[in-house]
N, C-alpha and C. Protein backbone atom coordinates (compact mmCIF):
# COMPACT_ATOMS: atom_id res chain seq x y z
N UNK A 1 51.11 109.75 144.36
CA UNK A 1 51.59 108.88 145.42
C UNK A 1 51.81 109.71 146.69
N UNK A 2 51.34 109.01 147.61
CA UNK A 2 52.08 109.98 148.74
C UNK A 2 53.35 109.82 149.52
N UNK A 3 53.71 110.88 150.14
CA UNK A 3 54.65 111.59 150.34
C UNK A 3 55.16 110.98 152.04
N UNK A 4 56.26 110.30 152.16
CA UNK A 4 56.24 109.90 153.84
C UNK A 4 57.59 111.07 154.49
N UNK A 5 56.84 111.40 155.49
CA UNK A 5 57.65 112.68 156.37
C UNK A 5 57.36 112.45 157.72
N UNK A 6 58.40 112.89 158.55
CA UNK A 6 58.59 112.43 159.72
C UNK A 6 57.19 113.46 160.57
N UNK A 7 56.74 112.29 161.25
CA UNK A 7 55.13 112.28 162.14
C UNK A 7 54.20 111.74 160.91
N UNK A 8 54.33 111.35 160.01
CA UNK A 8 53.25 110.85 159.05
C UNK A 8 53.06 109.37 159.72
N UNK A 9 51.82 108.91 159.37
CA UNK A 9 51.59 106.95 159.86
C UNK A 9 51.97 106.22 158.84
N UNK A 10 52.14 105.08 159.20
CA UNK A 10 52.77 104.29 157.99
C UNK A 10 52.45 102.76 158.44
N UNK A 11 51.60 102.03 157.53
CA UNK A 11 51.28 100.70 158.11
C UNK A 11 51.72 99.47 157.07
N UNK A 12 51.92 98.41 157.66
CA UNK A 12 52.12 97.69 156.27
C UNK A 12 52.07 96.37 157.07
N UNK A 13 52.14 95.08 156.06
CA UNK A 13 51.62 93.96 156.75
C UNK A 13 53.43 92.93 156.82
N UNK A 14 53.24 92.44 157.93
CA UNK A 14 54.42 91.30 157.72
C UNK A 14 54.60 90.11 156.79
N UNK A 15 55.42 90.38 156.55
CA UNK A 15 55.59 88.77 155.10
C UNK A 15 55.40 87.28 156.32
N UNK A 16 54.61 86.77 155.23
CA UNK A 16 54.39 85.54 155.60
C UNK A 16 55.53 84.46 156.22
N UNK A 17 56.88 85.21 155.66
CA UNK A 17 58.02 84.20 156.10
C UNK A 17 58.42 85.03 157.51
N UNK A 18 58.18 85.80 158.22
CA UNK A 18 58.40 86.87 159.33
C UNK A 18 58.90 85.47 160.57
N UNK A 19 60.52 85.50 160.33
CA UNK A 19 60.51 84.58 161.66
C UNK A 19 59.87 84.63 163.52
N UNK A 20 59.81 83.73 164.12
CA UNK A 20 58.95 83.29 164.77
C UNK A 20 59.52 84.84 165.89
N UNK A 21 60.52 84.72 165.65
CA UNK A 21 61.15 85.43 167.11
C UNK A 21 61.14 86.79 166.78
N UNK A 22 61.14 87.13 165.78
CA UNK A 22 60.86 88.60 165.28
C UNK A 22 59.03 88.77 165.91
N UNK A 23 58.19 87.97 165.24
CA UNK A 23 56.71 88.12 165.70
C UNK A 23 56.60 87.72 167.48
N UNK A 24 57.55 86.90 167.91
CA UNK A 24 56.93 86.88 169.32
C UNK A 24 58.08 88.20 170.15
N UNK A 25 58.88 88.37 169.69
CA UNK A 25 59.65 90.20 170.03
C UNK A 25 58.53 91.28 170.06
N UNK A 26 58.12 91.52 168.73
CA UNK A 26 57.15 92.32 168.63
C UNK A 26 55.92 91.93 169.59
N UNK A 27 55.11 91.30 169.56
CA UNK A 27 53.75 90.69 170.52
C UNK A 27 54.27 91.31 171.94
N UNK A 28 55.63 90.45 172.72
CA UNK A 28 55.91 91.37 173.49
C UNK A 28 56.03 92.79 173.73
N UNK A 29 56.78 93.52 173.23
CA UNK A 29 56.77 94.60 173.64
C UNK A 29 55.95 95.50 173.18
N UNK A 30 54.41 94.68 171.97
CA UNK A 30 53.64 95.33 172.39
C UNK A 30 52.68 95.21 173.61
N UNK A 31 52.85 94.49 174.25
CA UNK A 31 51.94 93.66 175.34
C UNK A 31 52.63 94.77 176.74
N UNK A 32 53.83 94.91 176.32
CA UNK A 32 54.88 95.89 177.53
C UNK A 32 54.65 96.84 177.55
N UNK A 33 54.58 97.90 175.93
CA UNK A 33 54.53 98.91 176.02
C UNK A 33 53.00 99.66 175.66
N UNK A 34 52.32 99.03 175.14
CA UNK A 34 51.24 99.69 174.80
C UNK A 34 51.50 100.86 173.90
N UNK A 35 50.73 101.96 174.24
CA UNK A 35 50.82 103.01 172.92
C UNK A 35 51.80 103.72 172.67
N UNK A 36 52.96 102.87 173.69
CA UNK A 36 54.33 103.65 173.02
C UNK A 36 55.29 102.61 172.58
N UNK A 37 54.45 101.40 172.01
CA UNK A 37 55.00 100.62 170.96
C UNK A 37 55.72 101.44 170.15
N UNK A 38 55.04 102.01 168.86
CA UNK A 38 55.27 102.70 168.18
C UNK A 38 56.57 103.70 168.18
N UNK A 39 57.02 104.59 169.45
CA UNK A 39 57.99 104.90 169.73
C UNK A 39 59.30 104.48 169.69
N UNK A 40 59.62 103.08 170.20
CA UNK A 40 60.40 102.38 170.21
C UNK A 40 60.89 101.33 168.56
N UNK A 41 59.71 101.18 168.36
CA UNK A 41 59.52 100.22 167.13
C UNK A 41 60.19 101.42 165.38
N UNK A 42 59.71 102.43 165.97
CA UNK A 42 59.97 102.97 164.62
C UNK A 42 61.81 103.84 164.90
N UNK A 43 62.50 103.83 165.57
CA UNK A 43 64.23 104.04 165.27
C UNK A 43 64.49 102.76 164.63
N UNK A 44 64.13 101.44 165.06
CA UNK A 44 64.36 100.44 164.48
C UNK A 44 64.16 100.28 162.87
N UNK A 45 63.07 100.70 162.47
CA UNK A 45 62.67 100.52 161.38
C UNK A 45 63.57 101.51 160.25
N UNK A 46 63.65 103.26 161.06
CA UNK A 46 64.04 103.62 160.32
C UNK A 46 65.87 103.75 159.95
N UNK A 47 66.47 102.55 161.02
CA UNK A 47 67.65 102.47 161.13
C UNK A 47 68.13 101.21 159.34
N UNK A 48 66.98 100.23 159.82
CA UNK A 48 67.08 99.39 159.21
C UNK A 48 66.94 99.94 157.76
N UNK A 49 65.71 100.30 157.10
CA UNK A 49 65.27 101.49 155.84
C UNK A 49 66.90 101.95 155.47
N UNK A 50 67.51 102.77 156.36
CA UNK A 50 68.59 104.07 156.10
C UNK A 50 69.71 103.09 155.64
N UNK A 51 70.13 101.38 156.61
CA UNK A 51 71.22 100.81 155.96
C UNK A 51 70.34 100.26 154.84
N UNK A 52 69.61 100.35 154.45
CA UNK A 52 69.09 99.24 152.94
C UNK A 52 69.65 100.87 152.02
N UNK A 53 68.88 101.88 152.29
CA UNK A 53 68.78 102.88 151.42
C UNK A 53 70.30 103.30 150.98
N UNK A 54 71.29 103.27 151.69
CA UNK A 54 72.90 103.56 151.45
C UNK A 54 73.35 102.78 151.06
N UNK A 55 72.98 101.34 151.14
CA UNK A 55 73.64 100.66 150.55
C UNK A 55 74.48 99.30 151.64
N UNK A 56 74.13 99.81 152.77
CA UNK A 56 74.95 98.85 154.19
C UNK A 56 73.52 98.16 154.48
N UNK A 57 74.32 96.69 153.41
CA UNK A 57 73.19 95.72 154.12
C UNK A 57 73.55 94.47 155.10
N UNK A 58 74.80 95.33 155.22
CA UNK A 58 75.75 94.60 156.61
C UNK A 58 75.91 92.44 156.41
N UNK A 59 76.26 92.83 154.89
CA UNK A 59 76.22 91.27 154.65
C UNK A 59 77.83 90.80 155.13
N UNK A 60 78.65 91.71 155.82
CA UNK A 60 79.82 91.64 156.23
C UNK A 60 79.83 91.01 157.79
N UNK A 61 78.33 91.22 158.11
CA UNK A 61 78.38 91.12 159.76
C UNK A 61 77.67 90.08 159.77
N UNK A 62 77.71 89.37 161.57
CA UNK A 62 76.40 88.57 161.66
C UNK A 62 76.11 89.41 163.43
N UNK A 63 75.13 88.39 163.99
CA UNK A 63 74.77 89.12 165.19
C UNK A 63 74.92 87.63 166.18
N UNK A 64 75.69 88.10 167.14
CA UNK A 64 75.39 86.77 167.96
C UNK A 64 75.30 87.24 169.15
N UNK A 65 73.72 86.67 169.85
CA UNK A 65 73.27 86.97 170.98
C UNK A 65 74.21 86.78 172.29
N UNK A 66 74.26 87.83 172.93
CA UNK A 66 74.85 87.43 173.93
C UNK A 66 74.24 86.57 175.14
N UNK A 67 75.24 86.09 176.31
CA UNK A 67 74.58 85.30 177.34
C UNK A 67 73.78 85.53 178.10
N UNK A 68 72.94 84.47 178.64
CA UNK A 68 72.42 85.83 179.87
C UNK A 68 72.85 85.40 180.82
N UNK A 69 72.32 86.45 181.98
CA UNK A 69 72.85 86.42 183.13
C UNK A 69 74.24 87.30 183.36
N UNK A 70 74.20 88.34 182.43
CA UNK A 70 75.24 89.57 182.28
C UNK A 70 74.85 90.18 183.24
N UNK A 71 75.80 90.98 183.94
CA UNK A 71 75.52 92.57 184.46
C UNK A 71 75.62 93.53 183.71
N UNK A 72 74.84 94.39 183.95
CA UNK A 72 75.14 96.02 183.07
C UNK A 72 76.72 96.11 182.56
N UNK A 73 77.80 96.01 183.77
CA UNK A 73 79.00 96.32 183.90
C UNK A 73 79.59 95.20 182.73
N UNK A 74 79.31 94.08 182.49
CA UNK A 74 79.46 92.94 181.55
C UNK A 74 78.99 93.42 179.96
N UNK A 75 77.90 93.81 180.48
CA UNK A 75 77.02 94.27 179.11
C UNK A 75 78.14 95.68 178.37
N UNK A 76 78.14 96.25 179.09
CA UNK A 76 78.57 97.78 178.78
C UNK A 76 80.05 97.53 178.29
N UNK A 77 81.38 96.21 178.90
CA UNK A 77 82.21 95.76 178.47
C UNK A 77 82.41 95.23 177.01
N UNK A 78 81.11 94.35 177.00
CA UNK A 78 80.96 93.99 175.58
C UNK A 78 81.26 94.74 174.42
N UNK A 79 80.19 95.59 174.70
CA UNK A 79 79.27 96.36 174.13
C UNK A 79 80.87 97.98 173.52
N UNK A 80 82.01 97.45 174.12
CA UNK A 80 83.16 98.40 173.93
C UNK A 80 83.77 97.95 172.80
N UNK A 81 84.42 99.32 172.05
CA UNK A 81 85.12 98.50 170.70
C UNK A 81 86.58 98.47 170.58
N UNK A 82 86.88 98.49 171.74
CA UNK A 82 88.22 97.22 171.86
C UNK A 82 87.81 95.74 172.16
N UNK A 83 86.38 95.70 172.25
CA UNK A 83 86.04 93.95 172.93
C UNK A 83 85.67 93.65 171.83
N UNK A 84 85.17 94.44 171.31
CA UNK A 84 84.44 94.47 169.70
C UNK A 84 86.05 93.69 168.72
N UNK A 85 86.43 94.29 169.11
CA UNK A 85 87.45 94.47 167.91
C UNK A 85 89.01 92.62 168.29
N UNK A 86 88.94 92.58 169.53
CA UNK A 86 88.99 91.49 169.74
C UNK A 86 88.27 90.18 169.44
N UNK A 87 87.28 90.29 169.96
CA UNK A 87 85.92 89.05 169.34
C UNK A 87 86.54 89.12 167.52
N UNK A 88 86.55 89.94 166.83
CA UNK A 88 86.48 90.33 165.76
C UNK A 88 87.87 89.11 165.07
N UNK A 89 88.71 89.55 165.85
CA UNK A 89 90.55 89.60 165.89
C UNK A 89 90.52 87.58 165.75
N UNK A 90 89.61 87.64 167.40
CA UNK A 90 89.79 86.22 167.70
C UNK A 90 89.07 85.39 166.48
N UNK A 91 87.64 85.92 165.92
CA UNK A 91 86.50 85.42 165.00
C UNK A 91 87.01 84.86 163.37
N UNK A 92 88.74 85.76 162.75
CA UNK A 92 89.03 85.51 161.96
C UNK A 92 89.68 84.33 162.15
N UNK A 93 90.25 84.62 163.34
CA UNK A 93 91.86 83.52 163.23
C UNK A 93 90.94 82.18 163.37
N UNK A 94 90.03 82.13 164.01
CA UNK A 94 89.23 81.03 164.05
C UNK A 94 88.53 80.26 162.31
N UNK A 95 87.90 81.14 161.92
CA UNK A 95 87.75 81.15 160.30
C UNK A 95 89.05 80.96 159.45
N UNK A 96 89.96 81.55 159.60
CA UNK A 96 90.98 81.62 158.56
C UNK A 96 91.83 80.05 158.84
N UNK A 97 92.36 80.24 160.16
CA UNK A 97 93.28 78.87 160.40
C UNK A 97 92.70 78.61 161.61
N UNK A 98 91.57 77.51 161.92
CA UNK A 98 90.85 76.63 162.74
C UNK A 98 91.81 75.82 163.23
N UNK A 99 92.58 75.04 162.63
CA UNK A 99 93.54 74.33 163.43
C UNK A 99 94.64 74.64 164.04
N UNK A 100 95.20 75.78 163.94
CA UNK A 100 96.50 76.69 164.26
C UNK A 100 96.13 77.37 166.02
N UNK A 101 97.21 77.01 166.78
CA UNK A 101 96.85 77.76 168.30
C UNK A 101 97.00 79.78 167.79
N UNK A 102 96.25 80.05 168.57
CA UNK A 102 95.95 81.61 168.84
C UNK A 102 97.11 82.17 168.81
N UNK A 103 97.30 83.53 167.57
CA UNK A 103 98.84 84.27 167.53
C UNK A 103 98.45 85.49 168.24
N UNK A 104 98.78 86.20 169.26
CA UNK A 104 98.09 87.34 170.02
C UNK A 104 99.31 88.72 169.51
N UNK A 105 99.39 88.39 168.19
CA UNK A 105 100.48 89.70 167.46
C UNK A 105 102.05 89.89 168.27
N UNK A 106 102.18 89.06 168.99
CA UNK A 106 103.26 89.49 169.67
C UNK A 106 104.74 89.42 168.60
N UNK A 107 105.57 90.47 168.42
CA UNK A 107 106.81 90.78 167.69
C UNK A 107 107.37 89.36 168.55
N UNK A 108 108.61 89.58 167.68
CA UNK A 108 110.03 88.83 167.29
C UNK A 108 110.77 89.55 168.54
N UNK A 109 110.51 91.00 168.69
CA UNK A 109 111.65 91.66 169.54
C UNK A 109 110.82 91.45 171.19
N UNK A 110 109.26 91.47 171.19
CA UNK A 110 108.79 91.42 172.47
C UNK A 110 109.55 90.16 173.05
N UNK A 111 109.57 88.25 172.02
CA UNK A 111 109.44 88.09 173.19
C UNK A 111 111.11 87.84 173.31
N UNK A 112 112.02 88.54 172.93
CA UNK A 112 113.08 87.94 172.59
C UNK A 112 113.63 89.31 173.96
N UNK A 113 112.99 90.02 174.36
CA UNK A 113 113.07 91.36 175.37
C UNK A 113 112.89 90.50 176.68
N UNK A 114 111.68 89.53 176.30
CA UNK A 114 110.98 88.82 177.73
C UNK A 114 111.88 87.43 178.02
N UNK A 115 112.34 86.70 177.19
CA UNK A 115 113.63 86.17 177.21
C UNK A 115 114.85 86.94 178.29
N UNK A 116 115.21 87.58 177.60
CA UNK A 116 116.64 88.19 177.93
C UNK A 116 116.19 88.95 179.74
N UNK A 117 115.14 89.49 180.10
CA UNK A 117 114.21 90.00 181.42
C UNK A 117 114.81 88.55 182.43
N UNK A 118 114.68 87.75 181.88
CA UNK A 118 114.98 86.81 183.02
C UNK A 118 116.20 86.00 182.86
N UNK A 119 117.11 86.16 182.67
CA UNK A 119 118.38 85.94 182.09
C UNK A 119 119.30 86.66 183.07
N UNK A 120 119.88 85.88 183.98
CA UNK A 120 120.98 86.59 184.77
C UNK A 120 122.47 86.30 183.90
N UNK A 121 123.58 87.42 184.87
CA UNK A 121 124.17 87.83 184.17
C UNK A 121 125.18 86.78 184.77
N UNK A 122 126.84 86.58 183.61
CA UNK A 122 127.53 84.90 183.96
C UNK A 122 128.09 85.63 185.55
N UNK A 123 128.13 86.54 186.32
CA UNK A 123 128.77 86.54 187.29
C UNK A 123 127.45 86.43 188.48
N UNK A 124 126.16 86.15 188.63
CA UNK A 124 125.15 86.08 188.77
C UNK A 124 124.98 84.52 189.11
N UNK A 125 125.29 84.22 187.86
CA UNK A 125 125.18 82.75 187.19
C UNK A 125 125.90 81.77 188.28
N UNK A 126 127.10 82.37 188.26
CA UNK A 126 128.19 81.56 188.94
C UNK A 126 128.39 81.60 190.51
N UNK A 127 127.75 82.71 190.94
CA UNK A 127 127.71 82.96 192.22
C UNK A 127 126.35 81.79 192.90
N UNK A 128 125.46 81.66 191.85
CA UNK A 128 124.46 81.05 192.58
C UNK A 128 124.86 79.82 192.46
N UNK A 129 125.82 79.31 190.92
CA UNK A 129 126.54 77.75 191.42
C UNK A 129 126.97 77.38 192.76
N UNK A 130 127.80 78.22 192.45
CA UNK A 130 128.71 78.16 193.71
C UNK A 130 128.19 78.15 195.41
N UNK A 131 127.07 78.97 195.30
CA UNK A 131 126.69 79.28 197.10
C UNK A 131 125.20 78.23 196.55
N UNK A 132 124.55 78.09 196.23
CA UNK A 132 123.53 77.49 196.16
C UNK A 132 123.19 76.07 195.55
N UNK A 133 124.60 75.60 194.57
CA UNK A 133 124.02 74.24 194.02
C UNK A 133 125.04 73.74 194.23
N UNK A 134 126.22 73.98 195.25
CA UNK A 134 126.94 72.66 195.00
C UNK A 134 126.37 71.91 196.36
N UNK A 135 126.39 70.87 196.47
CA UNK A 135 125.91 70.08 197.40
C UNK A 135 126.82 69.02 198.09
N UNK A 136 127.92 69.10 197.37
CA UNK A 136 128.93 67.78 197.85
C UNK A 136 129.08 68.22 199.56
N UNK A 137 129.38 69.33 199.67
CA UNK A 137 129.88 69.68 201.50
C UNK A 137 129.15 69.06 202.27
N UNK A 138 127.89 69.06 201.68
CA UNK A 138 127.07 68.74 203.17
C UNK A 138 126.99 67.42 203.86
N UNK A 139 127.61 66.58 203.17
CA UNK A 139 127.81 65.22 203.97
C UNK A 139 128.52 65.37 204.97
């Protein structure tokens, strides 16, 4: 049998079930790139090979296209894994409890801190009764 090593050729035919957008992906960018199809086409392949071969057949993930009409600066945001990890955050709570409004982790003590932040104090309190809400004088 032979032996496959990196610069060897390697050809093989697409399965008959090869979705549409995979074959019109490929057609393109061979139509784009010409004889440096191949260049581009094979990290892909051998990315894909390396998660089958370890064992990551990423049945944990899915892929969802992003929008268009991104900027780089949009793209490159995404593309970060704190945005990652949000989408992720937001993707369960959506799956797990669909009907429940969004819990954004906030403690017992945050908001009970953000409470008390706007909370004047009773001599505060009473001063603004006094100069600001009583209203009887002004008749």
């Amino acid at each position: 049998m032979e032996q496959f090593e990196p610069g060897k050729t390697i050809s093989f035919r697409l399965p008959s079930d090869t979705p549409l957008h995979v074959s019109e992906y490929l057609i393109s960018r061979k139509k784009e790139l010409g004889r440096k199809f191949s260049s581009e086409i094979a990290p892909i392949f051998v990315k894909a090979v390396s998660q089958k071969a370890l064992g990551n057949t990423d049945s944990d993930q899915i892929t969802i296209s992003l929008p268009e009409g991104l900027t780089a600066e949009q793209k490159e945001w995404m593309n970060h894994p704190n945005t990652r990890a949000l989408i992720g955050q937001l993707l369960y709570q959506v799956v797990t409890k669909p009907t429940k409004a969004f819990e954004f982790n906030q403690t017992l003590e945050n908001k009970q801190e953000e409470k008390s932040a706007f909370k004047a104090n009773a001599a505060i309190q009473k001063f603004a009764q006094k100069t600001f809400l009583d209203f009887d004088d002004d008749d």
